[in-house]
PDB file of N, CA and C in Angstrom:
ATOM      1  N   UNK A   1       9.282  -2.493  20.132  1.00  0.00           N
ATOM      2  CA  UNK A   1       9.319  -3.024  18.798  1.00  0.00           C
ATOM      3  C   UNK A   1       9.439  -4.556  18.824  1.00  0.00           C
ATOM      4  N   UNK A   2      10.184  -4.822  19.601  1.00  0.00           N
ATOM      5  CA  UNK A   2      10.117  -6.166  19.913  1.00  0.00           C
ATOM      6  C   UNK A   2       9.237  -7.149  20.098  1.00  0.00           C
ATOM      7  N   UNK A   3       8.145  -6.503  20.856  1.00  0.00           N
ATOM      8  CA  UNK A   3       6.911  -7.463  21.164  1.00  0.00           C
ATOM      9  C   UNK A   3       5.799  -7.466  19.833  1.00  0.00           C
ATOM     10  N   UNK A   4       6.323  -6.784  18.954  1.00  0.00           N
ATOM     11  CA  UNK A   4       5.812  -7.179  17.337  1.00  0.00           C
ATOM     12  C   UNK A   4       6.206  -7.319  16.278  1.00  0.00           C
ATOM     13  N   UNK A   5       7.349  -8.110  16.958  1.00  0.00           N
ATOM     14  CA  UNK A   5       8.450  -8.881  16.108  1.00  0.00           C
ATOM     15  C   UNK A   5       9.134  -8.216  14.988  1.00  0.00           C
ATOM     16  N   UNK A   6       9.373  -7.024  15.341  1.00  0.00           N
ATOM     17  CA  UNK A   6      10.781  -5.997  14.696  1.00  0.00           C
ATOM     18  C   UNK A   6      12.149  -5.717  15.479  1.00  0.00           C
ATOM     19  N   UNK A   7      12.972  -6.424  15.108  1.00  0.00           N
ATOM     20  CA  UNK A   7      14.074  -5.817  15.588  1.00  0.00           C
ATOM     21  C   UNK A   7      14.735  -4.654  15.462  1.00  0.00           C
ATOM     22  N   UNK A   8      14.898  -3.850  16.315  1.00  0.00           N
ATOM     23  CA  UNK A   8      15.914  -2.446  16.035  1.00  0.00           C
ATOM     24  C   UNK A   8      16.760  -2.660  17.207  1.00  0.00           C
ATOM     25  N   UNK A   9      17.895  -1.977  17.378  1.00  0.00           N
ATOM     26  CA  UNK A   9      18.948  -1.713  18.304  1.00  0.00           C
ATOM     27  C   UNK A   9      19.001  -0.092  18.234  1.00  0.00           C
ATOM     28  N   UNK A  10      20.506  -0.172  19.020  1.00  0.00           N
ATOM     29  CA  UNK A  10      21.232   1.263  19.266  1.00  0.00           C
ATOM     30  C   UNK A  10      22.209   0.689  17.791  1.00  0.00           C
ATOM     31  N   UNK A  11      22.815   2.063  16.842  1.00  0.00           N
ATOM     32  CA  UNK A  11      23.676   1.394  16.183  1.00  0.00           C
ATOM     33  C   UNK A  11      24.661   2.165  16.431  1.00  0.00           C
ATOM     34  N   UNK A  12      24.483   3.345  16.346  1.00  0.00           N
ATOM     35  CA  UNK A  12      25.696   4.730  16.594  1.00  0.00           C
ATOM     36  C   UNK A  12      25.456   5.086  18.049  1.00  0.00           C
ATOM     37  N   UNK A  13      27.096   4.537  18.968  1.00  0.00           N
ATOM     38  CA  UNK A  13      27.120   5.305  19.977  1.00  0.00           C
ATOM     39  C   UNK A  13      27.510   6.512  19.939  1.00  0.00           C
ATOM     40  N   UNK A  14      28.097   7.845  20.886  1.00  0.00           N
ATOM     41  CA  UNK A  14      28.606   8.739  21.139  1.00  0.00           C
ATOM     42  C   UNK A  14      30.055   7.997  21.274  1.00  0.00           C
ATOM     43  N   UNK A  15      31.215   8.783  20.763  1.00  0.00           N
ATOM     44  CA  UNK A  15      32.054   8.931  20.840  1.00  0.00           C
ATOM     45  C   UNK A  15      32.509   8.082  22.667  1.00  0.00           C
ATOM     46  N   UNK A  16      31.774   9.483  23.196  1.00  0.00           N
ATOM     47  CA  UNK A  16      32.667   9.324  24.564  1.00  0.00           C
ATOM     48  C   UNK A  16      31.969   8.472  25.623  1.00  0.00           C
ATOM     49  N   UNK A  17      31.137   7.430  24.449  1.00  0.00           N
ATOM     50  CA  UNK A  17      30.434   5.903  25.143  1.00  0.00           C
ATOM     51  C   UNK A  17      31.406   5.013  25.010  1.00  0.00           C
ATOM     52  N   UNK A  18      32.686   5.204  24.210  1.00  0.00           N
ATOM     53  CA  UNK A  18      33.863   4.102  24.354  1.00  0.00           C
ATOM     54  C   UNK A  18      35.079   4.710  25.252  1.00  0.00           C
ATOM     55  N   UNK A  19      35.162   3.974  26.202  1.00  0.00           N
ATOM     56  CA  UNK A  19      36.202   4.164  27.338  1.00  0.00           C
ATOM     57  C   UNK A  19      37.688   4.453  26.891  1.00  0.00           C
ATOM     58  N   UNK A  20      37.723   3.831  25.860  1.00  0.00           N
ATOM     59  CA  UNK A  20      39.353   4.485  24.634  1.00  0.00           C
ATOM     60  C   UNK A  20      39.266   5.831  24.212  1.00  0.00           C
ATOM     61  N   UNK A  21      38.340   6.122  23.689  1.00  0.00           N
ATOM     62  CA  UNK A  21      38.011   7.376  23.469  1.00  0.00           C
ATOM     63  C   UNK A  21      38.180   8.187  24.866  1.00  0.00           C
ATOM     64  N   UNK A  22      37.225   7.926  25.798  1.00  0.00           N
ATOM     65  CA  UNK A  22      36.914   8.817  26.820  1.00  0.00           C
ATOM     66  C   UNK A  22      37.933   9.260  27.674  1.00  0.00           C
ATOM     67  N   UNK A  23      38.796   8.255  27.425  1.00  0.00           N
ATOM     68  CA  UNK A  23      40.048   8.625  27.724  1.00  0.00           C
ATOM     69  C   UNK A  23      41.092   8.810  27.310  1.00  0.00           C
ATOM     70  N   UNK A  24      41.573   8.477  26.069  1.00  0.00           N
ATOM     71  CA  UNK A  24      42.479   9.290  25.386  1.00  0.00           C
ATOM     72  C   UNK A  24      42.078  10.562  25.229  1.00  0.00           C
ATOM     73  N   UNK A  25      40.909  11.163  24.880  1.00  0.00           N
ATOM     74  CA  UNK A  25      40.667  12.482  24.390  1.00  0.00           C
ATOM     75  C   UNK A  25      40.152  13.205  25.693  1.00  0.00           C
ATOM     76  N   UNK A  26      39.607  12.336  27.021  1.00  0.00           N
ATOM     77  CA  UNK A  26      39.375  13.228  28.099  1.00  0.00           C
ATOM     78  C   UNK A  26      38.269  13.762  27.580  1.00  0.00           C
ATOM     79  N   UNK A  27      37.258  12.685  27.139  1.00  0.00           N
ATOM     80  CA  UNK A  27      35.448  13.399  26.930  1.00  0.00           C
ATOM     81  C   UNK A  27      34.411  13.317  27.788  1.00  0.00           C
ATOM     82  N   UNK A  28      33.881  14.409  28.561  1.00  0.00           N
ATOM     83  CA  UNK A  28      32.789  14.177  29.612  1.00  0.00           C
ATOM     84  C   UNK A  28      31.303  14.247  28.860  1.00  0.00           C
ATOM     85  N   UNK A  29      30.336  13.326  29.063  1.00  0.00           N
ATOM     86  CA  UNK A  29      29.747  13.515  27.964  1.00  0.00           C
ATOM     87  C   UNK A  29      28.781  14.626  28.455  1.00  0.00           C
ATOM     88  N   UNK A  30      29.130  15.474  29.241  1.00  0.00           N
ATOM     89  CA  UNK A  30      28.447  16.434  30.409  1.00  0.00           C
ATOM     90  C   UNK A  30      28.840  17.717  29.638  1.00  0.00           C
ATOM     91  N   UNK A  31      29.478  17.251  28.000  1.00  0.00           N
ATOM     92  CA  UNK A  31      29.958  18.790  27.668  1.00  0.00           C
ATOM     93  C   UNK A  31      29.317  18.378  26.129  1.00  0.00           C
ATOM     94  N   UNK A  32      28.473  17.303  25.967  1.00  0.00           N
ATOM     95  CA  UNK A  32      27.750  17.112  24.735  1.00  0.00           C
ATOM     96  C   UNK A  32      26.184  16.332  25.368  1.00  0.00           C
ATOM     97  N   UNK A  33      25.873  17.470  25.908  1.00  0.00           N
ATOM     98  CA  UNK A  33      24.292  16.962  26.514  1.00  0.00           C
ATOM     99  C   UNK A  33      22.832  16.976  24.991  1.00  0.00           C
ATOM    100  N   UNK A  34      23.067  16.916  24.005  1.00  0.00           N
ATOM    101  CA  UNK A  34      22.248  16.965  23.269  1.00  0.00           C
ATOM    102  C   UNK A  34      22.536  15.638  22.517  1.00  0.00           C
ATOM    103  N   UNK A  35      23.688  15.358  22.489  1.00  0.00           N
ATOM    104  CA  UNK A  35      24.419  13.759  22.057  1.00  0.00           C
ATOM    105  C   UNK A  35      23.626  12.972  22.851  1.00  0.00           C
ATOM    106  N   UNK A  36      24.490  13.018  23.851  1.00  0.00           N
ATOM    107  CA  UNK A  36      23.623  12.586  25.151  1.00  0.00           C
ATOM    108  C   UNK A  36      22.458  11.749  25.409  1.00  0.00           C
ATOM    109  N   UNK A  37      21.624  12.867  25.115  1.00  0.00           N
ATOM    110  CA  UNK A  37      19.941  12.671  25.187  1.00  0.00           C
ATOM    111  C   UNK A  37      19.378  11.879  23.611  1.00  0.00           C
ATOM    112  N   UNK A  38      20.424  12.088  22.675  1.00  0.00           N
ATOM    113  CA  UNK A  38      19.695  11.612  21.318  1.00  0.00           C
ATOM    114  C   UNK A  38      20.126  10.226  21.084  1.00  0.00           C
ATOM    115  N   UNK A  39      21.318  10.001  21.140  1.00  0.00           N
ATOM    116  CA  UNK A  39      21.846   8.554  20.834  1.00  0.00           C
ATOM    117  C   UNK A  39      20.628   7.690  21.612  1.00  0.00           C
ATOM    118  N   UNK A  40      20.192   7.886  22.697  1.00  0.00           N
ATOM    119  CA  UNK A  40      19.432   6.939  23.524  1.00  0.00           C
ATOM    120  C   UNK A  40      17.830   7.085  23.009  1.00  0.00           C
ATOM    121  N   UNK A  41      17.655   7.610  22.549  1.00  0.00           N
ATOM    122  CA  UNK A  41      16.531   7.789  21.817  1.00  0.00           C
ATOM    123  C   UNK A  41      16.205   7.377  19.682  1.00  0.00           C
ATOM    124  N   UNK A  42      17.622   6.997  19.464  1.00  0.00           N
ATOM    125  CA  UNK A  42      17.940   6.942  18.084  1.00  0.00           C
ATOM    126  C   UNK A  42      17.534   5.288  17.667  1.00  0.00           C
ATOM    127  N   UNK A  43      17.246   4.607  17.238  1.00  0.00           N
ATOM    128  CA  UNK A  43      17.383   3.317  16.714  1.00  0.00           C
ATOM    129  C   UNK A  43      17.330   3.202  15.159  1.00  0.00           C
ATOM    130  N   UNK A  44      18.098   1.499  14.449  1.00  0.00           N
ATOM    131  CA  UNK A  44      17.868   1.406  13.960  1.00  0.00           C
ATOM    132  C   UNK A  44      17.558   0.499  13.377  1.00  0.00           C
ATOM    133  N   UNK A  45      16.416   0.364  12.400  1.00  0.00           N
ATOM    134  CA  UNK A  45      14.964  -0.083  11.576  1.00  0.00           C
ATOM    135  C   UNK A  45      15.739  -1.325  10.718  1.00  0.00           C
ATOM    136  N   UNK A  46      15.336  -2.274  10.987  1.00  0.00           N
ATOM    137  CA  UNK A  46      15.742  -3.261  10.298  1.00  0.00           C
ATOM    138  C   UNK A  46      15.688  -3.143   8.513  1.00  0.00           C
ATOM    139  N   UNK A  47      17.175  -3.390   7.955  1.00  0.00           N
ATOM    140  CA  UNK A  47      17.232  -3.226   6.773  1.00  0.00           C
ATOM    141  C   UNK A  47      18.284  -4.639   6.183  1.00  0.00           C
ATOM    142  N   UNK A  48      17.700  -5.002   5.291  1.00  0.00           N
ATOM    143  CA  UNK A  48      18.317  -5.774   4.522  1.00  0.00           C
ATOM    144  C   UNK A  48      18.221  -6.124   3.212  1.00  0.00           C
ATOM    145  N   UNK A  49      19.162  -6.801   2.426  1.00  0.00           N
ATOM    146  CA  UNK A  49      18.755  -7.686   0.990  1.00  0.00           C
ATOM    147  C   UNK A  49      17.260  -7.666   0.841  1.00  0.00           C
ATOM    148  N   UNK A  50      16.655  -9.019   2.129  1.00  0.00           N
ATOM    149  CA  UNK A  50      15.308  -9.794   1.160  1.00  0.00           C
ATOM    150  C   UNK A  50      14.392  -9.445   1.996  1.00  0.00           C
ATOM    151  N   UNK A  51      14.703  -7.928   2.553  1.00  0.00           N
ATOM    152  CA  UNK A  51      13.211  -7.454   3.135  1.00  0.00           C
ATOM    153  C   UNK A  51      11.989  -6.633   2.098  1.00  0.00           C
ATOM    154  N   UNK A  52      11.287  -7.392   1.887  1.00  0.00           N
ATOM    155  CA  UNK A  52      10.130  -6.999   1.088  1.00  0.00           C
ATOM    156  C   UNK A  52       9.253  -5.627   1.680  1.00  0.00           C
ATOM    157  N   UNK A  53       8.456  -5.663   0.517  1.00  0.00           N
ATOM    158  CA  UNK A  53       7.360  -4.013   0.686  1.00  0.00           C
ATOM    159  C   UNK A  53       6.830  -4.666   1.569  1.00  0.00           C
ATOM    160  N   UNK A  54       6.150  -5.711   1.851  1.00  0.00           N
ATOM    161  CA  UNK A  54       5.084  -6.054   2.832  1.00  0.00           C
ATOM    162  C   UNK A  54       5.727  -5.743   4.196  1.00  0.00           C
ATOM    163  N   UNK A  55       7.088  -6.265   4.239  1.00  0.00           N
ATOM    164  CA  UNK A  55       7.881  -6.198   5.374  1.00  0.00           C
ATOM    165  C   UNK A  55       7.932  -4.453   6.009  1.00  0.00           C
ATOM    166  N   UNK A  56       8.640  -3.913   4.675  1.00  0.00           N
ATOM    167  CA  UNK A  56       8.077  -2.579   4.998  1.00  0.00           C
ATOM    168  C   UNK A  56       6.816  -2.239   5.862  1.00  0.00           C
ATOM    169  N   UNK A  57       5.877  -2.543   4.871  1.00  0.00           N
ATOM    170  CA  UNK A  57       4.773  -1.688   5.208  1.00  0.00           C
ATOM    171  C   UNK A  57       4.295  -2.224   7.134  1.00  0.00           C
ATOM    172  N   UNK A  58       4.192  -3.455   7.149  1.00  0.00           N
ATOM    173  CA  UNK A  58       4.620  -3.620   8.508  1.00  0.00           C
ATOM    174  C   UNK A  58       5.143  -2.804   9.870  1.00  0.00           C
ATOM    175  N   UNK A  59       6.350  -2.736   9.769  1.00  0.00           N
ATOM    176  CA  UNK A  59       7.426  -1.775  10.073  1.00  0.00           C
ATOM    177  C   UNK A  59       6.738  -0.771  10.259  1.00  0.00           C
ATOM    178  N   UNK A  60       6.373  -0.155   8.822  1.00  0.00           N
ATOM    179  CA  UNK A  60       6.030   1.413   9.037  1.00  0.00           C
ATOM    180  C   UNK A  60       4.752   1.211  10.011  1.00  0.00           C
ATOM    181  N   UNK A  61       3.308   0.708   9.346  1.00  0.00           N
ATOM    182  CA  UNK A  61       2.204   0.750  10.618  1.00  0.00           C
ATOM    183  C   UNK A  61       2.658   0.703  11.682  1.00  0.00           C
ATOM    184  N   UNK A  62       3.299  -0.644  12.446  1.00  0.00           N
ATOM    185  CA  UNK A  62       3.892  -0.760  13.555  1.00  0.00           C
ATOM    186  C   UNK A  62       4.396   0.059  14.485  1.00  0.00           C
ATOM    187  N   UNK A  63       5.409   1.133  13.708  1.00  0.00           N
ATOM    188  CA  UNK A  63       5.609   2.202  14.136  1.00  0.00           C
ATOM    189  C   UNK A  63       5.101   3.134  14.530  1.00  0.00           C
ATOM    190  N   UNK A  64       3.916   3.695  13.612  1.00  0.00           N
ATOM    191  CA  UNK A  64       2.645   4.706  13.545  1.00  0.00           C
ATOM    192  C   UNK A  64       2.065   4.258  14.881  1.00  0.00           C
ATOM    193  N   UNK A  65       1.617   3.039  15.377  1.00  0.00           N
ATOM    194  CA  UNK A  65       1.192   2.183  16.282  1.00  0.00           C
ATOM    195  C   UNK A  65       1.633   2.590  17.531  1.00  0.00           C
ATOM    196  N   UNK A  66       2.568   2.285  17.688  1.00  0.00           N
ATOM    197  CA  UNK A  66       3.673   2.551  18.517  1.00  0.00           C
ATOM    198  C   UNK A  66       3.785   3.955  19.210  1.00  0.00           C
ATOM    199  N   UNK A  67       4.290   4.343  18.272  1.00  0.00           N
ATOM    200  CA  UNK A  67       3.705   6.087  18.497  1.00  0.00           C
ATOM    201  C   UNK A  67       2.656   6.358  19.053  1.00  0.00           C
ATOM    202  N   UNK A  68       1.207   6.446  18.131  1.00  0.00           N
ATOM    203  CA  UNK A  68       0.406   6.744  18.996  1.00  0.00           C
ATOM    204  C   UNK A  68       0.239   6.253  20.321  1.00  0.00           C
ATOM    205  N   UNK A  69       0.044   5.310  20.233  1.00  0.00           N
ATOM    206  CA  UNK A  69      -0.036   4.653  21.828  1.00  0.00           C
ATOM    207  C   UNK A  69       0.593   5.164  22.926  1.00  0.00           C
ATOM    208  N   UNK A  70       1.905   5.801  22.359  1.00  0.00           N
ATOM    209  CA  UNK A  70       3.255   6.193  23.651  1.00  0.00           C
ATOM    210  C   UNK A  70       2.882   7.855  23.503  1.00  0.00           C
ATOM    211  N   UNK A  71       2.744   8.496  22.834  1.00  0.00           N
ATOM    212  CA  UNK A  71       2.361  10.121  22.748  1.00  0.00           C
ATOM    213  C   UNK A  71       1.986  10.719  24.106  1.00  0.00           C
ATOM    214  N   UNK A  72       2.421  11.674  24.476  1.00  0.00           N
ATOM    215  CA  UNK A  72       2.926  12.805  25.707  1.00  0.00           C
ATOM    216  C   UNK A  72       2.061  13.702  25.622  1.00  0.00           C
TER     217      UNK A  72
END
């Protein structure tokens, strides 16, 4: 996404991705393997105030783009 100038990140880790957690509560994340696999696959889509439809529509092609290109 980056190399067509959209920013997204990770925004929601797993729980037992913070070391306070993982250890106060004793979480292996070997006992939430569907967490796991999704958080790292999750991003999120730049949103703000003064992002316009154009900005949108951007975004969305981009994405569509993206996709196809990477498809399995």
């Amino acid at each position: 996404m980056s190399k067509v100038g959209i920013e997204c990140g990770v925004h929601y880790k797993p729980i037992f991705e913070f070391s306070y957690y993982e250890n106060a509560l004793e979480l292996n994340p070997e006992e939430f393997p569907q967490t796991a696999k999704a958080w790292q696959r999750v991003v999120t889509l730049p949103l703000y105030a003064t992002l316009t439809l154009k900005d949108v529509d951007y975004i969305c092609s981009s994405i569509k783009t993206i996709v196809k290109e990477n498809r399995k």
